[in-house]
N, C-alpha and C. Protein backbone atom coordinates (compact mmCIF):
# COMPACT_ATOMS: atom_id res chain seq x y z
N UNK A 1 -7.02 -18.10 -15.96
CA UNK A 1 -8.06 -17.16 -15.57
C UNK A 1 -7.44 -15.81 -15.25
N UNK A 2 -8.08 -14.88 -15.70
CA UNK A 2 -7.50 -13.41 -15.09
C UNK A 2 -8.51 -13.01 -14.21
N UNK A 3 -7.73 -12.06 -13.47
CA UNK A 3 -8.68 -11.06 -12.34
C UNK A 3 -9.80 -10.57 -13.12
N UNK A 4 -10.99 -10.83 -12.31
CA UNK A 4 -12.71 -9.83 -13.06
C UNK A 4 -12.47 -8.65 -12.89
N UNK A 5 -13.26 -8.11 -13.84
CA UNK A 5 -13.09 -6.34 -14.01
C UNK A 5 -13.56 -6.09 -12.56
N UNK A 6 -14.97 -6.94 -11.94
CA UNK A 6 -15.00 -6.55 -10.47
C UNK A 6 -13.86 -6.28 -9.41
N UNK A 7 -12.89 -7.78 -9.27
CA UNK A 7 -11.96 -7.56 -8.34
C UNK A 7 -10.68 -6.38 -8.86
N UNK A 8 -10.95 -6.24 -10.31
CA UNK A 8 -9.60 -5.11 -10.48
C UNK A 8 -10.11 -4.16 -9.81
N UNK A 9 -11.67 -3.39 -9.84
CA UNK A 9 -12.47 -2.36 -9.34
C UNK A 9 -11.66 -2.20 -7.99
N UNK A 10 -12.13 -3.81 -6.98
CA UNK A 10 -11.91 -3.67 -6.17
C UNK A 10 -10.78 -3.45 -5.88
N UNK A 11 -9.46 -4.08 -6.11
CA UNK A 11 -8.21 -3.85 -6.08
C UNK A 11 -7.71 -2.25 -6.01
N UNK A 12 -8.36 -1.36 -7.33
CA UNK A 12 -7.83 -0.17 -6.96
C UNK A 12 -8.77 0.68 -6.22
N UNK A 13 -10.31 0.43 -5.84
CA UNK A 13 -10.63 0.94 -4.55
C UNK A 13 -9.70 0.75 -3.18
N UNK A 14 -8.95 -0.40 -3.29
CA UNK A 14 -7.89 -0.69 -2.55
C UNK A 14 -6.92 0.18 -1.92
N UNK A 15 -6.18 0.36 -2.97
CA UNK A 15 -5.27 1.29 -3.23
C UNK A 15 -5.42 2.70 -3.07
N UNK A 16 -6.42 3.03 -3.43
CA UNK A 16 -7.22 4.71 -3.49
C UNK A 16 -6.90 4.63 -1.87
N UNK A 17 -8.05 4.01 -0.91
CA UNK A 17 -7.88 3.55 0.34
C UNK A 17 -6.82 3.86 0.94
N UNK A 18 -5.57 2.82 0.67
CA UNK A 18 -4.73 2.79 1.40
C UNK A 18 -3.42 3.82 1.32
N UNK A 19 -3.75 4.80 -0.32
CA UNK A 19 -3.18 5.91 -0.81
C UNK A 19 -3.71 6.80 0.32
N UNK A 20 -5.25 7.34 0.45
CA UNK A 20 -4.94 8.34 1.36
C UNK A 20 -5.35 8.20 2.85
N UNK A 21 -4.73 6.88 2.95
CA UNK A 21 -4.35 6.85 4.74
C UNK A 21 -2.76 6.75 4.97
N UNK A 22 -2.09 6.91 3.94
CA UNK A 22 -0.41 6.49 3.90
C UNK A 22 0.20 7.20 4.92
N UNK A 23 -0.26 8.46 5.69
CA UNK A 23 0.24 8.66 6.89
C UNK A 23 0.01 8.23 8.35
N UNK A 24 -0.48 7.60 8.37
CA UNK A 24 -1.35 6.19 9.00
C UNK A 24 -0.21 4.92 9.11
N UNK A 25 -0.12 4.41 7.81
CA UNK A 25 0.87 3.26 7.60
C UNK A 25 2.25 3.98 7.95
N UNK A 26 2.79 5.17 7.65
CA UNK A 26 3.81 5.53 7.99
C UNK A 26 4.04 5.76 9.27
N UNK A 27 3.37 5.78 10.08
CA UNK A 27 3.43 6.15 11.69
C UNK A 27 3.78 4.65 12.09
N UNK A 28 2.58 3.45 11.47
CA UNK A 28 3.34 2.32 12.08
C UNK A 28 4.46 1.65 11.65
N UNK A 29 4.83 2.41 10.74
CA UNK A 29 6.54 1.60 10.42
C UNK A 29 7.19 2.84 10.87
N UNK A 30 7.21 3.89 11.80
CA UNK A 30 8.07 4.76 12.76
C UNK A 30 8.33 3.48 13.82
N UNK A 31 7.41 2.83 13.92
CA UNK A 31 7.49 2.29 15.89
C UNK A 31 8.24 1.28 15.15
N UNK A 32 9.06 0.68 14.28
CA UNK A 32 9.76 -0.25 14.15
C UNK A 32 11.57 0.32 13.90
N UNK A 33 11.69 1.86 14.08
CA UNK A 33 12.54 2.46 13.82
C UNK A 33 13.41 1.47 15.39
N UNK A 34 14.56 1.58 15.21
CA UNK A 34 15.74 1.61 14.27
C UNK A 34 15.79 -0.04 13.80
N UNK A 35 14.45 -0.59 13.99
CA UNK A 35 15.08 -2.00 13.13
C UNK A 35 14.45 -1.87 11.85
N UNK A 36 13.97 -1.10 11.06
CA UNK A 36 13.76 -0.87 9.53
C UNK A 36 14.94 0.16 9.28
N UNK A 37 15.08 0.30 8.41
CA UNK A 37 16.08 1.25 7.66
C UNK A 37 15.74 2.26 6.96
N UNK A 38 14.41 2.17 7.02
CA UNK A 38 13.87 2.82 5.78
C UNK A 38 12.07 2.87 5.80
N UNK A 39 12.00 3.84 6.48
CA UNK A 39 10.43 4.00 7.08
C UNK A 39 9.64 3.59 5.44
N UNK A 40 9.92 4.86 5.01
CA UNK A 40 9.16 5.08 3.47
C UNK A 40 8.96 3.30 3.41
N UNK A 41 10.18 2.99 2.83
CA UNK A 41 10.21 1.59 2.17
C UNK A 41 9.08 0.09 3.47
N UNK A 42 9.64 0.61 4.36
CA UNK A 42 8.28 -0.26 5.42
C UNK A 42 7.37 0.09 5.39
N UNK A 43 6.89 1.27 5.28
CA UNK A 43 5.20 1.91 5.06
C UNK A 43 4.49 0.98 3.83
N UNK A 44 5.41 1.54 2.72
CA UNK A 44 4.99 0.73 1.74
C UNK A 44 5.03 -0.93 1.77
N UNK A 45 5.67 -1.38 1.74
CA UNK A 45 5.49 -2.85 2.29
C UNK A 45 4.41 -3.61 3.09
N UNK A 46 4.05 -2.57 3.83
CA UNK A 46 2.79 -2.49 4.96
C UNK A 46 1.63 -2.73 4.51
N UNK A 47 1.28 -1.08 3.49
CA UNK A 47 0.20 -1.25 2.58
C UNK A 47 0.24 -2.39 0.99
N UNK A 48 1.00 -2.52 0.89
CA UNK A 48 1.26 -3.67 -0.55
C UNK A 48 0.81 -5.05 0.19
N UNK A 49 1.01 -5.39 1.03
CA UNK A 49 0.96 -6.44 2.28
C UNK A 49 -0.78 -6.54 2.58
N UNK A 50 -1.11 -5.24 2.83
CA UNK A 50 -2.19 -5.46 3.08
C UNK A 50 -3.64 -5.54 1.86
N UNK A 51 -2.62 -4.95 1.13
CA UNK A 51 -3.78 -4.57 -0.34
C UNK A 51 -3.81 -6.26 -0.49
N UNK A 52 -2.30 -7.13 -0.43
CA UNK A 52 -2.46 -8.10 -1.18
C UNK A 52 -3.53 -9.19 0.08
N UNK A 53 -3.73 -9.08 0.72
CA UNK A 53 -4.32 -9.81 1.92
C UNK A 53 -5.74 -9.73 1.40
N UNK A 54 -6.24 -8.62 1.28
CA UNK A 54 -7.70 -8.31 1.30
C UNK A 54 -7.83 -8.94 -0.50
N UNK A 55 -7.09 -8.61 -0.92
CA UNK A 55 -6.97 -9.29 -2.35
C UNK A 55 -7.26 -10.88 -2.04
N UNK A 56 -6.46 -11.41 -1.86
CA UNK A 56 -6.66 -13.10 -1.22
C UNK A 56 -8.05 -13.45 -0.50
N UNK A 57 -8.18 -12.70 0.18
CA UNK A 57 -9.72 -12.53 1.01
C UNK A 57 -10.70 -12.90 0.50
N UNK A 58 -10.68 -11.48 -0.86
CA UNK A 58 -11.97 -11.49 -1.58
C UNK A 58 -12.09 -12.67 -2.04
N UNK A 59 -10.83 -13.17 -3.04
CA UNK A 59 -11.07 -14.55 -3.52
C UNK A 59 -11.31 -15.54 -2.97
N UNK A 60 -11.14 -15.75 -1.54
CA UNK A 60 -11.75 -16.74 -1.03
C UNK A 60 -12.85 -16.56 -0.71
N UNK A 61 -13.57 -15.58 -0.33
CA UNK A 61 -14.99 -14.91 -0.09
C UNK A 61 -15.66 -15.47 -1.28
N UNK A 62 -15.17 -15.55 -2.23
CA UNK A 62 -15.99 -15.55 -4.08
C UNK A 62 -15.98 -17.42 -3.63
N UNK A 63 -15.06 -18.07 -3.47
CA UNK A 63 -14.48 -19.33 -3.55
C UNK A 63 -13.97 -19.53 -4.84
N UNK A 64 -13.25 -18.30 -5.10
CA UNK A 64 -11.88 -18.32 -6.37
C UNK A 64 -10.53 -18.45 -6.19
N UNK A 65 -10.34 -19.82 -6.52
CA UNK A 65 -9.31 -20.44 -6.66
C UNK A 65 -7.76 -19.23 -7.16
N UNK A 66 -6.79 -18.79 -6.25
CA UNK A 66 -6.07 -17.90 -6.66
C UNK A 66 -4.71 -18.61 -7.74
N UNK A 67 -4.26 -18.41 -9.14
CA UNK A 67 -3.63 -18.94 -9.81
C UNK A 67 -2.34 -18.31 -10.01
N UNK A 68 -1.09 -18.14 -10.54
CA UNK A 68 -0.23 -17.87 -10.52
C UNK A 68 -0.48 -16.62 -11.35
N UNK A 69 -1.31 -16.78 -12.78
CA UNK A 69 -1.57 -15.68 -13.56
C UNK A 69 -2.47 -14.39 -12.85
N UNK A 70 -2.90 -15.16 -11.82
CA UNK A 70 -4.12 -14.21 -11.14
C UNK A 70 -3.07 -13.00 -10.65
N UNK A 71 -1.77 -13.83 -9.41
CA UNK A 71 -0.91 -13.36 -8.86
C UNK A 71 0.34 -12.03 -9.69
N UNK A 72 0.47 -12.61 -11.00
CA UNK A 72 0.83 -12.32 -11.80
C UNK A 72 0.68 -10.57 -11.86
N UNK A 73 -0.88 -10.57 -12.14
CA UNK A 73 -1.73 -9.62 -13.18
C UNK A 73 -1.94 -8.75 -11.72
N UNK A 74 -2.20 -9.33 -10.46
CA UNK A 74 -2.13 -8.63 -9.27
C UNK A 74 -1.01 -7.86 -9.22
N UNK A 75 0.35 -8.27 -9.60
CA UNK A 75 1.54 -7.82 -9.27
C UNK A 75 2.04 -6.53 -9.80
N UNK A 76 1.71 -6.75 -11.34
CA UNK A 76 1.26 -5.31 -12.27
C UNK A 76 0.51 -4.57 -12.24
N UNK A 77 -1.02 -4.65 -11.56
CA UNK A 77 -1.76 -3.53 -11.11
C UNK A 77 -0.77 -2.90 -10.30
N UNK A 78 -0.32 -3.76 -9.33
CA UNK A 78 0.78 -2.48 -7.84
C UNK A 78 1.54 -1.77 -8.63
N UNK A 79 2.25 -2.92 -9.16
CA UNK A 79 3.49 -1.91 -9.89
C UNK A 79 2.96 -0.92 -10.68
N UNK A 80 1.81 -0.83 -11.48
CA UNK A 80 1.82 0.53 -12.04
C UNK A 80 1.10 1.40 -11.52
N UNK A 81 1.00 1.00 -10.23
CA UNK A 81 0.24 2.24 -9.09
C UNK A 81 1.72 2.92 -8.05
N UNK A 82 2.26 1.51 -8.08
CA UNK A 82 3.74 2.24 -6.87
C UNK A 82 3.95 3.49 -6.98
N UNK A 83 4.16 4.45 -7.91
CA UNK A 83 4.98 5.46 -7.60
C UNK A 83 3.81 6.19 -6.87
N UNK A 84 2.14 5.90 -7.26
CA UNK A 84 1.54 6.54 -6.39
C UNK A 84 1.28 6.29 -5.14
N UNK A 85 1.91 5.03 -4.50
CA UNK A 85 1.88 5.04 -2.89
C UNK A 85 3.06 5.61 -2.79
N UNK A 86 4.05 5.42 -3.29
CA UNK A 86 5.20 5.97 -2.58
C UNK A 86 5.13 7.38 -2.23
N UNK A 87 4.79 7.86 -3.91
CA UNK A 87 4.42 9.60 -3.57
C UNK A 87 3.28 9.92 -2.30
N UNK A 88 3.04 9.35 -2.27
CA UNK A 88 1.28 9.32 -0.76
C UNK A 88 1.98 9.62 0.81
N UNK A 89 3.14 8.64 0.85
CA UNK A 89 4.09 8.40 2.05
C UNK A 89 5.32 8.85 1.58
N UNK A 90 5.58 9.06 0.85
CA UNK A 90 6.99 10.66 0.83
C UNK A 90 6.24 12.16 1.22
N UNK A 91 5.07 12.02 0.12
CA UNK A 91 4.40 13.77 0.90
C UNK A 91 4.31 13.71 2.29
N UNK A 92 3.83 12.49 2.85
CA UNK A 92 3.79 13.08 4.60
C UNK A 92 5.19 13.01 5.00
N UNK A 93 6.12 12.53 4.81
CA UNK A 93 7.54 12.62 5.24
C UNK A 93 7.52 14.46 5.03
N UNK A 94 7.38 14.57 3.68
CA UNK A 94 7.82 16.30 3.97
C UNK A 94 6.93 16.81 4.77
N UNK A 95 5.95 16.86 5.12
CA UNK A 95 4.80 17.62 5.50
C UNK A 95 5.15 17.52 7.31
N UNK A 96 5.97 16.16 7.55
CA UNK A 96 6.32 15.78 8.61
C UNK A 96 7.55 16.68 9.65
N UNK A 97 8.17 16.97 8.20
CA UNK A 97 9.70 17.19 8.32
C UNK A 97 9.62 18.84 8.47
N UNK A 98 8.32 19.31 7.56
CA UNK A 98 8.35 20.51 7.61
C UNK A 98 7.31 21.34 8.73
N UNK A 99 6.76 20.37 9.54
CA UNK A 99 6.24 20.76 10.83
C UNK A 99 7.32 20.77 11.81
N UNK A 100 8.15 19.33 11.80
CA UNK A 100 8.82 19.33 12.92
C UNK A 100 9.89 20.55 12.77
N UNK A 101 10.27 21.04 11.42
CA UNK A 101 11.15 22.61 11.79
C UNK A 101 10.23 24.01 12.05
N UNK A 102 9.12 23.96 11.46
CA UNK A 102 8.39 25.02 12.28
C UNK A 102 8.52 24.96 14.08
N UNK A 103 8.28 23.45 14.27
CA UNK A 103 8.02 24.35 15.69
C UNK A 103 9.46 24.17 16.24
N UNK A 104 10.51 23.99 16.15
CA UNK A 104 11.44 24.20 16.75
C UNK A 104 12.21 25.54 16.25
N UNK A 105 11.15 26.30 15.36
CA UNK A 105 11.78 27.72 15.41
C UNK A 105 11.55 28.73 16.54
């Protein structure tokens, strides 16, 4: 079975979502600083984490059985969205970086 054109819908309403709250997710992988290494890379993890949750959700909401191919075809929607979360939570890193030197001028 593959994902319905519905849940792909839903999937990248998902993503849209969790694209422009990414400075949001990035604030809560600050409060895990210094045991992440790598904010960016925990932000994202955060939201992939959560896209895939609400993903699982729906299908149990439907009472659709989740299959490996389902998981699969889930895995490749992210991946060919990643560079656009990452880019979502790198822009607020600069936007971050470039407040915090304004005001310490």
């Amino acid at each position: 079975m593959a994902i319905s054109q519905e849940n792909k819908k839903f999937i990248d309403s998902l993503i849209h979502y969790y694209i422009s709250e990414a400075a949001s997710y990035r604030q809560i992988a600050e409060n895990y600083v210094p045991e992440v290494e790598s904010v960016a890379d925990a932000a994202f993890g955060i939201i992939v984490g959560s896209i895939y949750s609400e993903f699982l959700q729906a299908y149990q909401n439907q009472k659709i059985e989740v299959n490996v191919e389902d998981i699969q075809e889930f895995n490749k929607i992210i991946k060919d969205k990643a560079h656009l979360i990452k880019k979502a939570i790198l822009e607020e890193t600069s936007e971050s970086q470039e407040k915090n030197e304004s005001n310490t001028d």
